[in-house]
C-alpha atoms as a PDB file:
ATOM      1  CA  UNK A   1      -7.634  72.573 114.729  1.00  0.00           C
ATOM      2  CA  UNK A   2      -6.379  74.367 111.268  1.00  0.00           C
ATOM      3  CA  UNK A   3      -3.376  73.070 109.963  1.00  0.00           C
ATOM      4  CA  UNK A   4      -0.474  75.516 109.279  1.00  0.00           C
ATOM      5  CA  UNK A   5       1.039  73.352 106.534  1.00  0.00           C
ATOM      6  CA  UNK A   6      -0.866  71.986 103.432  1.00  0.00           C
ATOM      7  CA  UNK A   7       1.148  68.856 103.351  1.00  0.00           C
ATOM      8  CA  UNK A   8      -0.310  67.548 106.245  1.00  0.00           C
ATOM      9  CA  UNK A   9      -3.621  67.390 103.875  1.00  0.00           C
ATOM     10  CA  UNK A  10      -1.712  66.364 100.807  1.00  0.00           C
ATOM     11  CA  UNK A  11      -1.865  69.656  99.088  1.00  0.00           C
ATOM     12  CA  UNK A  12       0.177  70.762  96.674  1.00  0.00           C
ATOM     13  CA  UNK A  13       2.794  73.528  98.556  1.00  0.00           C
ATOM     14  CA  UNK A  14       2.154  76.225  95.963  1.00  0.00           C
ATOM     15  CA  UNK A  15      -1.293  76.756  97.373  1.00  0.00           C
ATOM     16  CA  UNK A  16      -1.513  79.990  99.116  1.00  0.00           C
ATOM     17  CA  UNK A  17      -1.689  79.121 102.846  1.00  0.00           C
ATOM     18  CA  UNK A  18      -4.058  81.845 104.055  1.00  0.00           C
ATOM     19  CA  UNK A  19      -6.462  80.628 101.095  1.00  0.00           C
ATOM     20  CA  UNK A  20      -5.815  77.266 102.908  1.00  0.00           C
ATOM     21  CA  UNK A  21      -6.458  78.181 106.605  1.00  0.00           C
ATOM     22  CA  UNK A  22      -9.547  80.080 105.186  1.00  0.00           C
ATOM     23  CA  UNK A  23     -10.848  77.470 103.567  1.00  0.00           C
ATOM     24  CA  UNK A  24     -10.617  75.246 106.435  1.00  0.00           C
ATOM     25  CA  UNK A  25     -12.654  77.408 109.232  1.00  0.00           C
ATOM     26  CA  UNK A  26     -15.369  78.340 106.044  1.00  0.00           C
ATOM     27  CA  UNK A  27     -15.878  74.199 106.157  1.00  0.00           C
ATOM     28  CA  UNK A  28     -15.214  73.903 110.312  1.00  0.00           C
ATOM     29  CA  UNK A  29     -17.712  76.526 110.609  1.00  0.00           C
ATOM     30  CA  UNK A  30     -20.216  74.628 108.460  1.00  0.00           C
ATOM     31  CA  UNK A  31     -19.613  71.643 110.491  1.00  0.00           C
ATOM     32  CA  UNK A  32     -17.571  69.304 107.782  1.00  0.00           C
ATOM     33  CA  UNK A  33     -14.070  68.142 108.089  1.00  0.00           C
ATOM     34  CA  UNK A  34     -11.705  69.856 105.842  1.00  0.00           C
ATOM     35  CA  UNK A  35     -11.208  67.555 103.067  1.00  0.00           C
ATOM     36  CA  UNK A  36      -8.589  68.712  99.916  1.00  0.00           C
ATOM     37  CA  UNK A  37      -9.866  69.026  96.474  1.00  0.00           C
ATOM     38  CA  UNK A  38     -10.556  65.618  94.591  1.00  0.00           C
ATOM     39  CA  UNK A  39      -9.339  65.847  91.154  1.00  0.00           C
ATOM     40  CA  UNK A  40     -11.698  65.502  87.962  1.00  0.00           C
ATOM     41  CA  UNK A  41     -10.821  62.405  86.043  1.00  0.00           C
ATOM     42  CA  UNK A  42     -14.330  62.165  83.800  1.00  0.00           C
ATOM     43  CA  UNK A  43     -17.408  63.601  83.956  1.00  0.00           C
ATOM     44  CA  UNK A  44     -20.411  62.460  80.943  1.00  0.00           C
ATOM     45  CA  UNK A  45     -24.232  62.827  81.141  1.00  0.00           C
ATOM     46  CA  UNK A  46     -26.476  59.513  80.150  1.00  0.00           C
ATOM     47  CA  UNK A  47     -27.262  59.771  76.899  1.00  0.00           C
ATOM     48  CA  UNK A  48     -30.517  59.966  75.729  1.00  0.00           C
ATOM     49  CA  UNK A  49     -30.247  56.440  73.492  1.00  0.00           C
ATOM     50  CA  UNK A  50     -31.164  55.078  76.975  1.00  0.00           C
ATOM     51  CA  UNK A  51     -34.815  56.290  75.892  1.00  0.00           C
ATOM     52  CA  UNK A  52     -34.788  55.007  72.128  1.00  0.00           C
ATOM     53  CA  UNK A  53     -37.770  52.467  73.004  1.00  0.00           C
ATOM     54  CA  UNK A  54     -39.894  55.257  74.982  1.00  0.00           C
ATOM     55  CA  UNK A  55     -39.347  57.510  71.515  1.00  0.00           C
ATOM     56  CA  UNK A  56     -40.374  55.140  69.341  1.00  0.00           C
ATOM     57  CA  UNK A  57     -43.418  53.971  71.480  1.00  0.00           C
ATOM     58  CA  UNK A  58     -44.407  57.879  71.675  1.00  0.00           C
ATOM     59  CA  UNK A  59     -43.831  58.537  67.853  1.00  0.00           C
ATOM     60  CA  UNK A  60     -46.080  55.431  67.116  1.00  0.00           C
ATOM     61  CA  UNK A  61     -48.609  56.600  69.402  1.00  0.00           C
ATOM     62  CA  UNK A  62     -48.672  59.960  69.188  1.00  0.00           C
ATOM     63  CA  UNK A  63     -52.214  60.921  68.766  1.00  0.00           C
ATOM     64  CA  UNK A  64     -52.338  59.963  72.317  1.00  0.00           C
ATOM     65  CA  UNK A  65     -51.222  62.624  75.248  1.00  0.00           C
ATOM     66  CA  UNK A  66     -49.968  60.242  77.819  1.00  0.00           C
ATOM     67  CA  UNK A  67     -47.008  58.528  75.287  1.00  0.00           C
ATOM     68  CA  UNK A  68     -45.960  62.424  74.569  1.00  0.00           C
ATOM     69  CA  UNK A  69     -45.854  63.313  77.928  1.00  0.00           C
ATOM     70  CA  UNK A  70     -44.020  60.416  79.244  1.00  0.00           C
ATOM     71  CA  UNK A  71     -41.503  60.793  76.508  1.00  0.00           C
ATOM     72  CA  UNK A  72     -40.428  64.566  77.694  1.00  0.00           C
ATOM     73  CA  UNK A  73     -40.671  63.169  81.331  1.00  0.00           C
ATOM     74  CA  UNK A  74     -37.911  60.851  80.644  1.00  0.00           C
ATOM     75  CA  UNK A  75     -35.887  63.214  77.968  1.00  0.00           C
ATOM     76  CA  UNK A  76     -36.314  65.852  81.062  1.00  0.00           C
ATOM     77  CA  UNK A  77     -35.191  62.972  83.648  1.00  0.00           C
ATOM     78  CA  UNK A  78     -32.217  61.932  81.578  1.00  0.00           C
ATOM     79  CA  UNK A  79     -31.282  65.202  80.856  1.00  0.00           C
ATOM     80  CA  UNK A  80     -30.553  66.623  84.304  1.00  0.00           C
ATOM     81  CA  UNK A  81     -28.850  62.948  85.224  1.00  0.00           C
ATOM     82  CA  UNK A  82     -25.157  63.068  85.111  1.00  0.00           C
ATOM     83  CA  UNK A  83     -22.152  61.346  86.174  1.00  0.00           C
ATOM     84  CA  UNK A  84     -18.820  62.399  87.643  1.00  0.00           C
ATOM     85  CA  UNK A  85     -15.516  60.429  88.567  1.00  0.00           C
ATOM     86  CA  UNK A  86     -12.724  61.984  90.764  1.00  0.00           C
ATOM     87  CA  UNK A  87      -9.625  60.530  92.385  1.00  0.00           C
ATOM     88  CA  UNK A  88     -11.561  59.205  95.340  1.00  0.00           C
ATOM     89  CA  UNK A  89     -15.479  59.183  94.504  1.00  0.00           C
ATOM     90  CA  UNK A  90     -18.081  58.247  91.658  1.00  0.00           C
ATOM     91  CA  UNK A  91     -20.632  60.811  91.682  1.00  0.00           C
ATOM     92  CA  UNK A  92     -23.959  60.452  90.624  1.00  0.00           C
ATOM     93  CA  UNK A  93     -26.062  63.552  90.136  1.00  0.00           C
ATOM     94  CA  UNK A  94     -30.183  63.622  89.157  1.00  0.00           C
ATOM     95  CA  UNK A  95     -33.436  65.532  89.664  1.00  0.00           C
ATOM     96  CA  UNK A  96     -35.521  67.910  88.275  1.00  0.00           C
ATOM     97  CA  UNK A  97     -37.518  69.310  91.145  1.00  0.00           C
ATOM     98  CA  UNK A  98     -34.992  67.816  94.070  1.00  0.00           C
ATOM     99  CA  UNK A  99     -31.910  67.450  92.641  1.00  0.00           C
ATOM    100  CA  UNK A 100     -30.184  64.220  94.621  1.00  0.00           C
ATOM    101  CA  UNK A 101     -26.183  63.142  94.609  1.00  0.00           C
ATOM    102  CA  UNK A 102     -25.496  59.385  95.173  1.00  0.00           C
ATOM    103  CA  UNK A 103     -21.599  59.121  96.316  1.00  0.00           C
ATOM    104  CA  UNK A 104     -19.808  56.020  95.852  1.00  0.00           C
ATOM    105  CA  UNK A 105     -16.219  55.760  97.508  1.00  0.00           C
ATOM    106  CA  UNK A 106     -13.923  54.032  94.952  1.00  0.00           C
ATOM    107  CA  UNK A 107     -12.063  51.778  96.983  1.00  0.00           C
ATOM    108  CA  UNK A 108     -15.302  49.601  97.870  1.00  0.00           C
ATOM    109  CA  UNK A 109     -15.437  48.694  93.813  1.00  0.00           C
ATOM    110  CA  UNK A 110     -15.399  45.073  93.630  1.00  0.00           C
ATOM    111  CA  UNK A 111     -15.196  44.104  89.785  1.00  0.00           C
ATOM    112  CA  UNK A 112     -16.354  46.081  86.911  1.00  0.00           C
ATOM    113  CA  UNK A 113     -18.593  44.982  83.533  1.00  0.00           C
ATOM    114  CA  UNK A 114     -18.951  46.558  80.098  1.00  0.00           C
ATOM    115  CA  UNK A 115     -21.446  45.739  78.415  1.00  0.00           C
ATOM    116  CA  UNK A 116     -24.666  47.518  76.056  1.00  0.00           C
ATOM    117  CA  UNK A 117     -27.882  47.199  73.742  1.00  0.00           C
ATOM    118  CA  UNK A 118     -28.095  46.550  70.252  1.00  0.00           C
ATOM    119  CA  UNK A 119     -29.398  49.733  70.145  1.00  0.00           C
ATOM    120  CA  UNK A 120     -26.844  51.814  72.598  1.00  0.00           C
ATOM    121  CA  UNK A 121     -23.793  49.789  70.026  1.00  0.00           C
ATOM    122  CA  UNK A 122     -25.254  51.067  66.809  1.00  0.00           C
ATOM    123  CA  UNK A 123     -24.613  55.191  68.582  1.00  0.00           C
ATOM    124  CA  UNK A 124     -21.278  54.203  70.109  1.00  0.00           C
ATOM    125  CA  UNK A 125     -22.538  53.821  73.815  1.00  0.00           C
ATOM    126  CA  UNK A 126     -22.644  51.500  76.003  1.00  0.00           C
ATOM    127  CA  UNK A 127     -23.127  50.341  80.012  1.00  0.00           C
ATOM    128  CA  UNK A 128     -20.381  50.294  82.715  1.00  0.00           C
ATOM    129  CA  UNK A 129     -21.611  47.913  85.420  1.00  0.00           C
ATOM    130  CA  UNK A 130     -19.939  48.105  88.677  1.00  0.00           C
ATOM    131  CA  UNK A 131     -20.411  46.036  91.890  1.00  0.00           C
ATOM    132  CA  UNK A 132     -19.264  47.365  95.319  1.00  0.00           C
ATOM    133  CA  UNK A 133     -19.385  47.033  98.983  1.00  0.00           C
ATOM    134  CA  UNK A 134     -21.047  49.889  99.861  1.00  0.00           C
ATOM    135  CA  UNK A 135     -24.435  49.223 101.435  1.00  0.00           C
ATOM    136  CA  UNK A 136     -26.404  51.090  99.679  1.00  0.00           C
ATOM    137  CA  UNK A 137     -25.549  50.626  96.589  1.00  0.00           C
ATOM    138  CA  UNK A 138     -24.137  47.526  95.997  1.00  0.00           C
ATOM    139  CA  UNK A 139     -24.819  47.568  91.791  1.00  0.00           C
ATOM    140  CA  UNK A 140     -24.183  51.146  89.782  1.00  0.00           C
ATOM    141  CA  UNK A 141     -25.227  50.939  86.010  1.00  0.00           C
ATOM    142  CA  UNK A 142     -23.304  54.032  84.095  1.00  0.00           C
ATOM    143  CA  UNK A 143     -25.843  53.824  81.730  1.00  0.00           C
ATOM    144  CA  UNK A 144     -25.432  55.106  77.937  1.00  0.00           C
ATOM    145  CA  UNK A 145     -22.380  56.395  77.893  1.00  0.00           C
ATOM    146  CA  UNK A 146     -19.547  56.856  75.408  1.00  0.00           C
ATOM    147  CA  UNK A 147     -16.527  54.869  74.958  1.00  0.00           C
ATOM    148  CA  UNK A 148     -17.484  52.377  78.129  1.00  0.00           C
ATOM    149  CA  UNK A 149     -14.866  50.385  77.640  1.00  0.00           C
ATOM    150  CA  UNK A 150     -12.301  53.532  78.338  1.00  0.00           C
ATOM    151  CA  UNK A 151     -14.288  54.700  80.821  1.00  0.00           C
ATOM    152  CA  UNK A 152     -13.876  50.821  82.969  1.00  0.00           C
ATOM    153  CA  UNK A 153     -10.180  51.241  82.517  1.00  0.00           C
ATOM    154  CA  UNK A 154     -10.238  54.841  83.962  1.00  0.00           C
ATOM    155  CA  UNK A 155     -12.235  53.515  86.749  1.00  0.00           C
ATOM    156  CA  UNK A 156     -10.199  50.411  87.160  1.00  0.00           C
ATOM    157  CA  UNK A 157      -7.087  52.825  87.588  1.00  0.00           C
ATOM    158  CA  UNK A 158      -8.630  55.256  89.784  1.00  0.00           C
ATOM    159  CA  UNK A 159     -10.420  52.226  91.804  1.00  0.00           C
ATOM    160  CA  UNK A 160      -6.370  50.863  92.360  1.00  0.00           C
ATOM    161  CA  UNK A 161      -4.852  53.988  92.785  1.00  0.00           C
ATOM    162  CA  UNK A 162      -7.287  55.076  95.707  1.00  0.00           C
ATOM    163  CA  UNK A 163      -6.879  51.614  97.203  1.00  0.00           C
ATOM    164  CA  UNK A 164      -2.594  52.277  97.369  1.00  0.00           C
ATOM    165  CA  UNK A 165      -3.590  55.873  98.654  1.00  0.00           C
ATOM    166  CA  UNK A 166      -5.828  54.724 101.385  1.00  0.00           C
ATOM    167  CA  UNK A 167      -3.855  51.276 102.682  1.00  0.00           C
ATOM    168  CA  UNK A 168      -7.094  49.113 101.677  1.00  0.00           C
ATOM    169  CA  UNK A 169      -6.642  45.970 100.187  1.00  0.00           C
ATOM    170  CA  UNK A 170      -9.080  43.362  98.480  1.00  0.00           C
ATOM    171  CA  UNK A 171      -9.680  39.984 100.103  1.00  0.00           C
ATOM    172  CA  UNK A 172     -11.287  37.164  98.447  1.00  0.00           C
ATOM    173  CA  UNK A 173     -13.106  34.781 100.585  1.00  0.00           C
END
């Protein structure tokens, strides 16, 4: 059934409702449940100081193949693996050849950790470590990225915010 009025799915009531109703049978036809939009809050790539050991090992040993090669496999690998966080979701997106998206639903965050190298401090990056409920992924390491500690609060927010939207609330046992 398409819904004649976008506040029954929370959408703002400038949207053009034919857009709306079109939308919805394009994702009824594909066999999803019409979701709205999730807003953008952050979006970074890892950076590539995640890979400052795997440099330096290939720069010492370059006259050997194997070092070089394994150095652009993980430049390549890093490269293509990014990280998005919306209003409901943390996204994870990587692959070269099969590109994969892990999805993490933000109201199963438990606690979240900053912490980082030596090495990811001295370039202004650092790790966001967050442990959930979900069941597969119980631990997500944001690896490399800048400003962590801004990034945790964002998350925090958007982890609390979600929660309030969706009625859940965190027991401790």
């Amino acid at each position: 059934m398409i819904a004649n009025n976008a506040n029954d799915y929370g959408i703002d009531p400038g949207v053009n409702p034919q857009q709306m109703q079109a939308a919805a049978r394009m994702t009824a036809s594909a066999g999803a449940i019409f979701q709205p939009e999730c807003k953008l809050l952050w979006q970074s790539p890892e950076g590539q100081v995640s890979n400052f050991w795997v440099y330096v090992v290939a720069a010492l040993t370059c006259p050997l193949v194997i070092p070089i090669i394994w150095a652009a496999w993980r430049y390549l690998c890093t490269s293509h693996h990014r990280w998005e966080l919306t209003d409901q979701r943390l996204l994870e997106h990587s692959g070269i050849v099969v590109h994969r998206m892990e999805t993490l639903e933000l109201y199963r965050v438990i606690d979240i950790q900053v912490s980082g190298t030596l090495i990811q401090s001295l370039f202004g990056r650092g790790q966001v470590r967050l442990l959930t409920h979900d069941a597969t992924t119980s631990h997500v390491t944001i690896n490399a990225i800048e400003e962590p500690a801004a990034v945790a609060n964002l998350i925090r927010n958007a982890v609390e915010q979600c929660r309030v939207a969706k009625g859940v609330r965190a027991v401790d046992v």
